[in-house]
N, C-alpha and C. Protein backbone atom coordinates (compact mmCIF):
# COMPACT_ATOMS: atom_id res chain seq x y z
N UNK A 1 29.84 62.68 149.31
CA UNK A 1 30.64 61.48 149.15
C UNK A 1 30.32 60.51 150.28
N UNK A 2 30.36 59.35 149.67
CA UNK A 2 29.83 58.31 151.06
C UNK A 2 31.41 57.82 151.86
N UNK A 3 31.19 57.64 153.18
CA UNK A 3 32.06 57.12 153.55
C UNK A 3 32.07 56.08 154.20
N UNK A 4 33.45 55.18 153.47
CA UNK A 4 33.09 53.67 153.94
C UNK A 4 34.05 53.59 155.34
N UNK A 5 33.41 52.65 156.06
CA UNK A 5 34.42 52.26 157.41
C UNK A 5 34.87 51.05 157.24
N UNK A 6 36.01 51.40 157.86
CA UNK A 6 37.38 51.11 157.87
C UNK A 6 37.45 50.46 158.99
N UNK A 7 37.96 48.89 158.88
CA UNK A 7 38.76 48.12 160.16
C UNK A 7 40.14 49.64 160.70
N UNK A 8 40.41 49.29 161.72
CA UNK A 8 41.57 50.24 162.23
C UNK A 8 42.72 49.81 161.49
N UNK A 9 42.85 48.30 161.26
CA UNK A 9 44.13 48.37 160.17
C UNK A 9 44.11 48.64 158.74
N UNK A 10 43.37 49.05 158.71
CA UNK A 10 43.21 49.68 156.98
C UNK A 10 42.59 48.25 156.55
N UNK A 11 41.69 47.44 156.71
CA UNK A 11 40.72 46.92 155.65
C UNK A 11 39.86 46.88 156.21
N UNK A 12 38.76 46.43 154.75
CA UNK A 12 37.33 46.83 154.92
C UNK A 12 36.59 45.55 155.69
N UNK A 13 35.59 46.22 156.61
CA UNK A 13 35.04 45.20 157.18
C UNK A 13 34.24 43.82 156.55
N UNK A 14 34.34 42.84 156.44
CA UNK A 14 33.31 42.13 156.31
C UNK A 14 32.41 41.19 156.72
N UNK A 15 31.31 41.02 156.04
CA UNK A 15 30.40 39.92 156.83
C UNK A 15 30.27 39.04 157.48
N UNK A 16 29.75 38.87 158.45
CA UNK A 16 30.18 37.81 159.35
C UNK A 16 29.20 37.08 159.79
N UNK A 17 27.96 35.78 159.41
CA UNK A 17 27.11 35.53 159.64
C UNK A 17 27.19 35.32 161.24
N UNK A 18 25.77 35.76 161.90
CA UNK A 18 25.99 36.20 163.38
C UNK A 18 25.73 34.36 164.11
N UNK A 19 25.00 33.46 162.96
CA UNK A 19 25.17 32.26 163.22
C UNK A 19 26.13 30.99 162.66
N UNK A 20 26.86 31.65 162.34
CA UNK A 20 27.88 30.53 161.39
C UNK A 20 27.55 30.43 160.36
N UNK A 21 26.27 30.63 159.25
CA UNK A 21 26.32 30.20 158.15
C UNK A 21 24.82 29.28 158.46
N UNK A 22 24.56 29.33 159.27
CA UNK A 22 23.26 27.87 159.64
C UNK A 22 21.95 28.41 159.25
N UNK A 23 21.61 29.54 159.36
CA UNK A 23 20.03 29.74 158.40
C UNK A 23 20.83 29.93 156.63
N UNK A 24 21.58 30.18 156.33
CA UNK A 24 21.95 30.21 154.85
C UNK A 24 22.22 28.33 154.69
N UNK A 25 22.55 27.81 155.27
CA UNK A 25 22.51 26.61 155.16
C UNK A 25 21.17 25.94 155.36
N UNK A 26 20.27 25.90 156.19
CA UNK A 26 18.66 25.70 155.99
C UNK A 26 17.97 26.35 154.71
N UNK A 27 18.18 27.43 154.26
CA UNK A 27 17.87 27.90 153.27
C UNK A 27 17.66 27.21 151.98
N UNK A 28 18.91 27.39 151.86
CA UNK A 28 19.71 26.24 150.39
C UNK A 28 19.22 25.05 150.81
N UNK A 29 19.18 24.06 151.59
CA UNK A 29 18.74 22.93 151.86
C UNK A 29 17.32 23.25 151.79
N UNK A 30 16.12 23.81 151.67
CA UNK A 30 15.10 23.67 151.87
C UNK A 30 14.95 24.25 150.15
N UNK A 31 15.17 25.09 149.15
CA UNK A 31 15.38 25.09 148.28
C UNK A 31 15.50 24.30 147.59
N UNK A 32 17.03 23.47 147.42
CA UNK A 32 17.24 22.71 147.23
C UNK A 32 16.09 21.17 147.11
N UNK A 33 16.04 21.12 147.78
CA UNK A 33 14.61 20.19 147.90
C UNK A 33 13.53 20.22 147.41
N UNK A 34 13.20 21.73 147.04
CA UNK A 34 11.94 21.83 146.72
C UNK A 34 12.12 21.41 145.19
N UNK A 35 13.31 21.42 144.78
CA UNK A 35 13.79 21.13 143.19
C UNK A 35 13.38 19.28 142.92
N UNK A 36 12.76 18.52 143.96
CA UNK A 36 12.85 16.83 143.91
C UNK A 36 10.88 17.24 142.94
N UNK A 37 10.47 18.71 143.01
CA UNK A 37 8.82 18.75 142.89
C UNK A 37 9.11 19.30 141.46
N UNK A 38 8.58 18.69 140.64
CA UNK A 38 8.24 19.08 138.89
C UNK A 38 7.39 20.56 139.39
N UNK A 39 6.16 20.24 139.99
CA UNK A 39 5.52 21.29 139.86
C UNK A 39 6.16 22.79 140.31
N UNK A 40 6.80 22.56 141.12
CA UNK A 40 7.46 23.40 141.34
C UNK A 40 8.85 24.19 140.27
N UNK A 41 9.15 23.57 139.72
CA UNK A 41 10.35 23.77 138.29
C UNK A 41 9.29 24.40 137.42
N UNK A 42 8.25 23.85 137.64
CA UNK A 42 7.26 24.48 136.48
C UNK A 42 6.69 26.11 137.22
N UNK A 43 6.56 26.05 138.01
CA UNK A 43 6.10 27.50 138.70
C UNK A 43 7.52 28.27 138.36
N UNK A 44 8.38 27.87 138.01
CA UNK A 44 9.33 28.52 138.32
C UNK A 44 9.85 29.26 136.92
N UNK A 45 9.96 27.99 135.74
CA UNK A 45 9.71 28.26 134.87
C UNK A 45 8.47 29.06 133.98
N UNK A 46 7.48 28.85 134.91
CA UNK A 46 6.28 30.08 134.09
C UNK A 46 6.21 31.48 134.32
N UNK A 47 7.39 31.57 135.70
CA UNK A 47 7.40 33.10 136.10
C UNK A 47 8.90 33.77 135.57
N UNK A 48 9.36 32.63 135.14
CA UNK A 48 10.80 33.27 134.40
C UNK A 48 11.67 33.49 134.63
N UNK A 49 11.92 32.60 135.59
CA UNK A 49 13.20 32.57 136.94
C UNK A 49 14.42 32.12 135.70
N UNK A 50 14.08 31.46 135.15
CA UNK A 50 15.01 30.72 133.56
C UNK A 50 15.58 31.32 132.77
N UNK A 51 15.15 32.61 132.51
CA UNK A 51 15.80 33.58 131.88
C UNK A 51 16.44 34.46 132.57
N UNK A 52 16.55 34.59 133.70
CA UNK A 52 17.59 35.32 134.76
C UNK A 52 19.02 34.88 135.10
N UNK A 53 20.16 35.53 134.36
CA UNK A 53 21.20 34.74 134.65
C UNK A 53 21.69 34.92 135.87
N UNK A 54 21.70 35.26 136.55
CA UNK A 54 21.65 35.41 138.40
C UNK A 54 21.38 34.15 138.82
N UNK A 55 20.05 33.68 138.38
CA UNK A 55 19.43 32.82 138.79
C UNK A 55 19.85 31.52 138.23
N UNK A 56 20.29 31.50 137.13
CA UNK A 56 21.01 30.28 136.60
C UNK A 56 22.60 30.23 137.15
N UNK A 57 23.12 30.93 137.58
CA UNK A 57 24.43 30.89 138.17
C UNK A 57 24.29 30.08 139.76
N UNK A 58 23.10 31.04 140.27
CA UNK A 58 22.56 30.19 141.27
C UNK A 58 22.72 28.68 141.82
N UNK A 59 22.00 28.34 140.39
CA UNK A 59 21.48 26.82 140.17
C UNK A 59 22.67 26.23 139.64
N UNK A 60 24.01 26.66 139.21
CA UNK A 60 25.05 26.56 139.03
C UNK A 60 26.05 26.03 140.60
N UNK A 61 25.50 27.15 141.43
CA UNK A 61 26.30 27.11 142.56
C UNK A 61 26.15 26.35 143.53
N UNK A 62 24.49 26.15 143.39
CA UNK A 62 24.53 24.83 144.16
C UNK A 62 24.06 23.36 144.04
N UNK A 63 25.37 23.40 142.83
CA UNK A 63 25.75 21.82 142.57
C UNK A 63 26.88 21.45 143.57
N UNK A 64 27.07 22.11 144.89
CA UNK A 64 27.81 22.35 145.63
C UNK A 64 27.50 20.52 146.81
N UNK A 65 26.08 20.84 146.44
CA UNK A 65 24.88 19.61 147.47
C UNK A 65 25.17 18.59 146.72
N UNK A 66 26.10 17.95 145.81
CA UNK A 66 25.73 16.58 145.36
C UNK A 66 27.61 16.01 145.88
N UNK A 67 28.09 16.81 146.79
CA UNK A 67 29.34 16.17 147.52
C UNK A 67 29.25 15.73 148.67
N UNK A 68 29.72 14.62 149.16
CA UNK A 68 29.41 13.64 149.81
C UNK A 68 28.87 14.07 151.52
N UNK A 69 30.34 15.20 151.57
CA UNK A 69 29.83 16.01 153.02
C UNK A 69 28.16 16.88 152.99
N UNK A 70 27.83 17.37 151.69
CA UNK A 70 26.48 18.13 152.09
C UNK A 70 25.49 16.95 151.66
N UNK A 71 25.66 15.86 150.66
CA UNK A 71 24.20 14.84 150.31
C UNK A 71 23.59 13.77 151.36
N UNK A 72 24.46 14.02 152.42
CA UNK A 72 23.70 13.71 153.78
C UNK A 72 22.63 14.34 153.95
N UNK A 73 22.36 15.59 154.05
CA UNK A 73 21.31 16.30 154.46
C UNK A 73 19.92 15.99 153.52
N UNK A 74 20.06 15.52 152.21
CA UNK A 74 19.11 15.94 151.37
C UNK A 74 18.41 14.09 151.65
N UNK A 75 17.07 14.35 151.60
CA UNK A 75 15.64 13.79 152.46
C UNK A 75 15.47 13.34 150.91
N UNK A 76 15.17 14.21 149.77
CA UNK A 76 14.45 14.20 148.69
C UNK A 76 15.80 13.83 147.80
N UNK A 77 15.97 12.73 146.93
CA UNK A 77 16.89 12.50 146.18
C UNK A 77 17.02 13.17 144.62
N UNK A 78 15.51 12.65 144.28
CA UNK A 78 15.52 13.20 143.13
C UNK A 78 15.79 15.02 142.94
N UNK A 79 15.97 15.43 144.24
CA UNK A 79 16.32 16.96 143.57
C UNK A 79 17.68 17.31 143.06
N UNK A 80 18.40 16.34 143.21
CA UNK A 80 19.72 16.69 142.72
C UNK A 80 19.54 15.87 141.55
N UNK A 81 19.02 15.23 140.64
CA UNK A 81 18.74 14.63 139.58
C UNK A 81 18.21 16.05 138.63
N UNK A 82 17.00 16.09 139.38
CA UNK A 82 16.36 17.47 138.83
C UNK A 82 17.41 18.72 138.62
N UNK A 83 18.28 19.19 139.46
CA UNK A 83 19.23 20.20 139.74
C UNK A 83 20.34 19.61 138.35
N UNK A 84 20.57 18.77 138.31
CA UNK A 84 21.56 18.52 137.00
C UNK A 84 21.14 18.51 135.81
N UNK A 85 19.90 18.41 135.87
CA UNK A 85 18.42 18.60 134.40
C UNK A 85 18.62 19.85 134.51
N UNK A 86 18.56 20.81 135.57
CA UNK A 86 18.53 22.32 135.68
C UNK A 86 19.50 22.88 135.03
N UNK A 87 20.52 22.33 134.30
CA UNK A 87 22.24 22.84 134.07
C UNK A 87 21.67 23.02 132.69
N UNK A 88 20.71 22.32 131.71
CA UNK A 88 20.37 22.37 130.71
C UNK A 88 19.31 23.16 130.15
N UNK A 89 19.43 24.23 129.55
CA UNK A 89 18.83 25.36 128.68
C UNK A 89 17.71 24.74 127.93
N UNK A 90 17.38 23.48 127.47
CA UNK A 90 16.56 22.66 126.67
C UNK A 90 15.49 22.41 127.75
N UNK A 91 15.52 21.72 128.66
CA UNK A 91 15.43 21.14 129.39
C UNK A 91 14.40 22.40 130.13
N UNK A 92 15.35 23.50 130.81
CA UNK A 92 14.95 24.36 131.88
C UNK A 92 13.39 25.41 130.69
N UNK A 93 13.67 25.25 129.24
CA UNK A 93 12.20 25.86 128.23
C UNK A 93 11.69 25.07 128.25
N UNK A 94 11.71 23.75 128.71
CA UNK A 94 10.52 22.63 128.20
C UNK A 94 9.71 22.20 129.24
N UNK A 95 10.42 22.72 130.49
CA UNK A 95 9.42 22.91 132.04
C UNK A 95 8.52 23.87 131.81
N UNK A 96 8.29 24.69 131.25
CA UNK A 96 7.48 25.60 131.05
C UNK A 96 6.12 25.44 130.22
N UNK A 97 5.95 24.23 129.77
CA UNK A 97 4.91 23.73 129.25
C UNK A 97 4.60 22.43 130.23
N UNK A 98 3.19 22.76 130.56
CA UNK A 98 2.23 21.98 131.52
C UNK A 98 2.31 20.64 131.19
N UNK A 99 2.76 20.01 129.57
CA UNK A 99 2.57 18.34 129.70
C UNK A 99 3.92 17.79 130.14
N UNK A 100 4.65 18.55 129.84
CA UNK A 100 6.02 18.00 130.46
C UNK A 100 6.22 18.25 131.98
N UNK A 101 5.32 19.15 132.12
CA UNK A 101 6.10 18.77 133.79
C UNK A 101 5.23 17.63 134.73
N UNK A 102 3.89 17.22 133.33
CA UNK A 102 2.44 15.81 133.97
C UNK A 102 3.40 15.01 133.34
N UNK A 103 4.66 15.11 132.58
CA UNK A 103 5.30 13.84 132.47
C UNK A 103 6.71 13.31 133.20
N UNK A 104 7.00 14.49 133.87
CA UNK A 104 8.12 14.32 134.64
C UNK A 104 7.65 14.13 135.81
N UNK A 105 6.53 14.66 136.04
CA UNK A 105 5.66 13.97 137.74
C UNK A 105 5.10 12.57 137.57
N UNK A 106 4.72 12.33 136.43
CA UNK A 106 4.58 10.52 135.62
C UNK A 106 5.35 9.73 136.17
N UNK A 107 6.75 10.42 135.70
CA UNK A 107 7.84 9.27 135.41
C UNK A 107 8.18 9.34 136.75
N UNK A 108 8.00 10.44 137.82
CA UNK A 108 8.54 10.34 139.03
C UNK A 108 7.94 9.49 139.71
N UNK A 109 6.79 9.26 139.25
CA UNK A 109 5.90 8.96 140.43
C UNK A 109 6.23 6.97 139.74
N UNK A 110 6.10 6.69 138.73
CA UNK A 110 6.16 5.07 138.22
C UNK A 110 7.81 4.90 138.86
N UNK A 111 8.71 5.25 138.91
CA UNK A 111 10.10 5.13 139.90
C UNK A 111 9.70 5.00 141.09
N UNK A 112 9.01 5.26 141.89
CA UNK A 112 8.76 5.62 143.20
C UNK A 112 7.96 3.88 143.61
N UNK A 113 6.50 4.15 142.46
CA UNK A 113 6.18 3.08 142.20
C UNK A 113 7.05 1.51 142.07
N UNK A 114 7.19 1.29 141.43
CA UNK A 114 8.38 0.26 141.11
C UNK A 114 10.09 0.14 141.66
N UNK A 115 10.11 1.07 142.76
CA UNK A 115 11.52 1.12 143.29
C UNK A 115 11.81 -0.17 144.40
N UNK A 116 11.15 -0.15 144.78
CA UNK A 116 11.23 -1.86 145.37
C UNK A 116 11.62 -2.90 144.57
N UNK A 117 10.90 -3.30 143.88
CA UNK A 117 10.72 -4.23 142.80
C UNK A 117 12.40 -4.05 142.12
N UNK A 118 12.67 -2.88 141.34
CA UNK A 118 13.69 -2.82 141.10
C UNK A 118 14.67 -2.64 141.16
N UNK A 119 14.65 -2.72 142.75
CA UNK A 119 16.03 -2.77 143.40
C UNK A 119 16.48 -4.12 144.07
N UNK A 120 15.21 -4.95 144.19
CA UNK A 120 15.51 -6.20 144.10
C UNK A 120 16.19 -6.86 143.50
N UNK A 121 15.80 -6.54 141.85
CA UNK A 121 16.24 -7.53 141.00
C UNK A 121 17.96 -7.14 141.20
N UNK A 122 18.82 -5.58 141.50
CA UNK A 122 20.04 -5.86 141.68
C UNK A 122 20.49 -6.12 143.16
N UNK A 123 19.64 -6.27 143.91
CA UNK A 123 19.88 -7.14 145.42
C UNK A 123 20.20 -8.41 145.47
N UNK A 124 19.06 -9.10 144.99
CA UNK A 124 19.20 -10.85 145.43
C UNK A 124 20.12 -11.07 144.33
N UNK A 125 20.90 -12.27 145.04
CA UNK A 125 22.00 -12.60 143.92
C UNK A 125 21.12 -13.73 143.03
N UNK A 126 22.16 -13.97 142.05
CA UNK A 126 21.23 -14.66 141.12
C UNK A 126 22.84 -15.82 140.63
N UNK A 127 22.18 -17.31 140.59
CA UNK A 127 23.24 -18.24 140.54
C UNK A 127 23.50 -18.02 139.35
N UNK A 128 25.20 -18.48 138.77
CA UNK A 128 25.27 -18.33 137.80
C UNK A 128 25.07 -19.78 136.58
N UNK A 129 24.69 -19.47 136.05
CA UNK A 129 24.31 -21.12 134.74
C UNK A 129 25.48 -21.50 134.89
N UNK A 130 25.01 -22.86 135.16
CA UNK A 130 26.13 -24.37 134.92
C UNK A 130 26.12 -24.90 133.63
N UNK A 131 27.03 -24.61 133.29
CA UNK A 131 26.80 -25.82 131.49
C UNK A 131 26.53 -27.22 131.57
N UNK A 132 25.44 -27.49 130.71
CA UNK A 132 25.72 -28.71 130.90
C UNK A 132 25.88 -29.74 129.96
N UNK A 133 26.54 -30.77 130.76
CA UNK A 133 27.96 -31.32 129.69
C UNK A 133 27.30 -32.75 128.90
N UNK A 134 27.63 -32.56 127.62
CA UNK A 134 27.02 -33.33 126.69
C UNK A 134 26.81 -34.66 127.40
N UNK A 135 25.43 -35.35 126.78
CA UNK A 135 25.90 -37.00 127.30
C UNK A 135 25.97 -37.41 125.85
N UNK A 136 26.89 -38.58 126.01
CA UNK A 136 27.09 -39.53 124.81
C UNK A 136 25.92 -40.44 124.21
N UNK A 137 25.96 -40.70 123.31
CA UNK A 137 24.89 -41.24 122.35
C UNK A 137 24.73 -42.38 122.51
N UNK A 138 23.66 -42.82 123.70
CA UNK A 138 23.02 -44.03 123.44
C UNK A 138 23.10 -45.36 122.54
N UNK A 139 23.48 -46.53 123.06
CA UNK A 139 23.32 -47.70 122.15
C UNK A 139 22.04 -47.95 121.77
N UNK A 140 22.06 -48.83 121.06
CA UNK A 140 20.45 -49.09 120.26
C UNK A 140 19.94 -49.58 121.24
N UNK A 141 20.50 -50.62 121.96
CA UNK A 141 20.29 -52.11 122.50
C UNK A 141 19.65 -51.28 124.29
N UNK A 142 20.11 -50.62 124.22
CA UNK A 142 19.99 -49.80 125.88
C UNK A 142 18.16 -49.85 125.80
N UNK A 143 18.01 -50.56 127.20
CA UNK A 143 16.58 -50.05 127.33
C UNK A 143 16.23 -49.24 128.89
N UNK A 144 17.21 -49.15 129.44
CA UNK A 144 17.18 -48.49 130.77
C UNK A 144 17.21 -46.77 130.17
N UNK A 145 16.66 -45.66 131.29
CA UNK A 145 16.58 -44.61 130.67
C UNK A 145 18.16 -43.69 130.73
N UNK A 146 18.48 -42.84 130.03
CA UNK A 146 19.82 -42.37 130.05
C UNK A 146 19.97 -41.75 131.43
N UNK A 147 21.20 -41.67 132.67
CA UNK A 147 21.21 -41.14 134.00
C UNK A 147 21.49 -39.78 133.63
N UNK A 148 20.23 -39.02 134.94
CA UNK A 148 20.44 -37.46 135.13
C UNK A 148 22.00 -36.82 135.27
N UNK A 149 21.99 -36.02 134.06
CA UNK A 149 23.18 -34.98 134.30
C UNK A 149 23.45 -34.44 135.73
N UNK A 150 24.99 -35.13 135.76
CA UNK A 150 25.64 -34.27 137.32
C UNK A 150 25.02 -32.94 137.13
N UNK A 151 25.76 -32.31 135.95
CA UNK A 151 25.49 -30.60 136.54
C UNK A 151 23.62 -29.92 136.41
N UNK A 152 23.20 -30.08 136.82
CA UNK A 152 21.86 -29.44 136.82
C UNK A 152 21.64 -28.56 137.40
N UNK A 153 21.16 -27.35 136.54
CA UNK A 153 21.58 -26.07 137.02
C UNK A 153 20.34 -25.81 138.15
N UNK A 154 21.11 -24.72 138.74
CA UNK A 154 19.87 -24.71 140.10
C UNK A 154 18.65 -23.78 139.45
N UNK A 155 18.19 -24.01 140.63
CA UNK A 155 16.71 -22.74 140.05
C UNK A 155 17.40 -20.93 140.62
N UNK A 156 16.38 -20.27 139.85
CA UNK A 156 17.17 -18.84 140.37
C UNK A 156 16.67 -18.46 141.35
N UNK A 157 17.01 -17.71 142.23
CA UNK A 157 16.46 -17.19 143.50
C UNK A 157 15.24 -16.27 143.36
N UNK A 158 14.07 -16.98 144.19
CA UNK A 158 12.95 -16.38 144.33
C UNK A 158 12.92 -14.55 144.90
N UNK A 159 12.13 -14.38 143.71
CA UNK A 159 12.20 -12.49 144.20
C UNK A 159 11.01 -12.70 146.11
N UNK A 160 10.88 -11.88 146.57
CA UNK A 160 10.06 -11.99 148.06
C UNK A 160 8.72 -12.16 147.16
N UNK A 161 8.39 -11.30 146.14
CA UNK A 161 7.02 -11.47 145.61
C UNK A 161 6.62 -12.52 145.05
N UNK A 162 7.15 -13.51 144.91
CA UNK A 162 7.00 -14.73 144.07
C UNK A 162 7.14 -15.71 145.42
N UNK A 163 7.04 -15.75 146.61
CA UNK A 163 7.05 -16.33 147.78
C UNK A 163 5.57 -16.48 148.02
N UNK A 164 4.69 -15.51 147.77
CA UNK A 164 3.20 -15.32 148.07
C UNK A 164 2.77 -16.62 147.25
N UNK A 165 3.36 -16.82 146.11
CA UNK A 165 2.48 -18.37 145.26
C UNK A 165 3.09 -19.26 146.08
N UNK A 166 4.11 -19.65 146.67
CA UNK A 166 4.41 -20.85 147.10
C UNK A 166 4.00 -21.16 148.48
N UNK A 167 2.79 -20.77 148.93
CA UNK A 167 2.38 -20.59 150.45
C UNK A 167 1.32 -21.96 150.45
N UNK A 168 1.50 -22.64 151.54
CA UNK A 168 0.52 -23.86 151.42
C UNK A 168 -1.23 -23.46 150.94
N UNK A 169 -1.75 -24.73 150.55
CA UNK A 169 -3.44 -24.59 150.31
C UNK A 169 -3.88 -24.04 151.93
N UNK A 170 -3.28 -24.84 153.33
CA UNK A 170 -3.95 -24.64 154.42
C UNK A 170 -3.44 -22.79 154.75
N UNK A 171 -2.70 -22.01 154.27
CA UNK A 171 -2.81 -20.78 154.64
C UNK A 171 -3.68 -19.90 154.31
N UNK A 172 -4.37 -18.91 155.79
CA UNK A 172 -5.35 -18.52 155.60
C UNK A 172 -5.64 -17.45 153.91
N UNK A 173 -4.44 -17.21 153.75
CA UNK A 173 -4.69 -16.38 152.43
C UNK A 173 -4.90 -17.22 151.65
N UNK A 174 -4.69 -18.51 151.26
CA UNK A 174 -5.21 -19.08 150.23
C UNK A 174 -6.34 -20.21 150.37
N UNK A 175 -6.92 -20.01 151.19
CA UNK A 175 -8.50 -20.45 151.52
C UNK A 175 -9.01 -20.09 150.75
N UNK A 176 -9.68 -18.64 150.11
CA UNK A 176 -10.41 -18.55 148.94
C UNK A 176 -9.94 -19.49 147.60
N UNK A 177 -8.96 -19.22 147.15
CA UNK A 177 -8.51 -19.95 146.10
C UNK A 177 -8.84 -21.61 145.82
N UNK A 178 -8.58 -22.03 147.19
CA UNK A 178 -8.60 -23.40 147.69
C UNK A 178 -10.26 -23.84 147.66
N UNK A 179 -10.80 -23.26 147.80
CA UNK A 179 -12.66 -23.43 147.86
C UNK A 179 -13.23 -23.33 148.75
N UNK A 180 -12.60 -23.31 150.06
CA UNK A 180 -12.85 -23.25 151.32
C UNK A 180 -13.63 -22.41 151.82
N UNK A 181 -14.75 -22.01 152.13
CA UNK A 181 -15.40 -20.89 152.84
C UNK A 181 -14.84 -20.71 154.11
N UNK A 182 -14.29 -19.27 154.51
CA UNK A 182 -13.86 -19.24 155.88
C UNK A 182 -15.10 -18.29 156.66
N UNK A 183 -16.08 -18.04 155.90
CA UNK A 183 -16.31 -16.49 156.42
C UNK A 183 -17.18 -17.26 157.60
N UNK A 184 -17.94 -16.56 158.58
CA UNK A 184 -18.93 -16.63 159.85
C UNK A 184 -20.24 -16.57 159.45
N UNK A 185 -20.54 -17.74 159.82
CA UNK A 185 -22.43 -17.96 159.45
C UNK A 185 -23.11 -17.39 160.50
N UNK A 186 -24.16 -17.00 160.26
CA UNK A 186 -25.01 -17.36 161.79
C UNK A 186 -25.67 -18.06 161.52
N UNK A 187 -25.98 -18.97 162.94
CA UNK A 187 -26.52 -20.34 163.38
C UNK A 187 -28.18 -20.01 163.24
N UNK A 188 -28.26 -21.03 162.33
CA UNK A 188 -30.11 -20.68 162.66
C UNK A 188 -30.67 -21.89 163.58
N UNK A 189 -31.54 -21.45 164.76
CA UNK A 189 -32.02 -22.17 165.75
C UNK A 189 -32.72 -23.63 165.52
């Protein structure tokens, strides 16, 4: 018979990480992360980690990282995107075929691509349209031209990339365009 030990007050001892919890917390955080890599969901899925319900409880448990106190730590965003794709049974069989995970590294990578750009467009504010207010109908006899509408709506605010066309002819970037040769001759004697 095995015998278990006993605290002196009659309960059973338990675990007590000898560091607080801080390599189980590096752990999961480095895990965790590795979930922002398709290829990696796909290694994971070809060895069959997906059909282990251990392992899906797992991936259950630490949806723990998308509350406000632990999503400080996480470097890689998209792994908690990925980790909530992970909750899905459809999803976690269809990593397991090689074009879907060249299309989820696709789509990761054209976001990554274009994340500037499209975070602009909900950055800069954008004015809102002025109506503008009918003018009345001209006499026959009028030969002066009809006066510009008060309200004329403004122009919309230039994205930063649309700043590069409005740069004078004399700036050195638009010397080529302009006809200008800038480059260095050498002098013949």
């Amino acid at each position: 018979m095995i015998h278990q030990k006993f605290h002196p007050r009659g309960t059973k001892n338990t675990y007590k990480d000898p560091d607080g919890g801080r390599q189980r917390f590096l752990l999961e955080l480095e895990f965790i992360q590795c979930l922002a890599n398709p290829t990696y969901i796909h290694y994971l899925a070809q060895n069959r980690y997906f059909e282990d319900e251990a392992f899906i409880g797992y991936l259950k448990y630490l949806q723990y990282w998308q509350r406000p106190e632990y999503i400080k730590f996480i470097m890689y965003p998209h792994c908690l995107y990925f980790l909530e794709l992970l909750q899905n049974p459809n999803f976690r069989s269809a990593m397991a075929h090689p074009a879907n995970k060249e299309l989820a590294h696709r789509q990761q990578f054209y976001y990554w691509k274009n994340y500037r750009n499209n975070r602009l467009k909900h950055i800069l504010p954008r004015p809102l349209p002025e109506p503008i207010a009918p003018q009345p109908p001209a006499a026959p006899s009028a030969t002066l031209p009809p006066a510009p509408s008060v309200s004329v709506a403004l122009s919309p605010s230039l994205s930063p990339m649309q700043y590069n066309n409005m740069l004078s002819k004399n700036e050195p970037r638009n010397m080529a365009s302009a006809g200008i040769d800038r480059r260095k001759r050498k002098k013949v004697p």
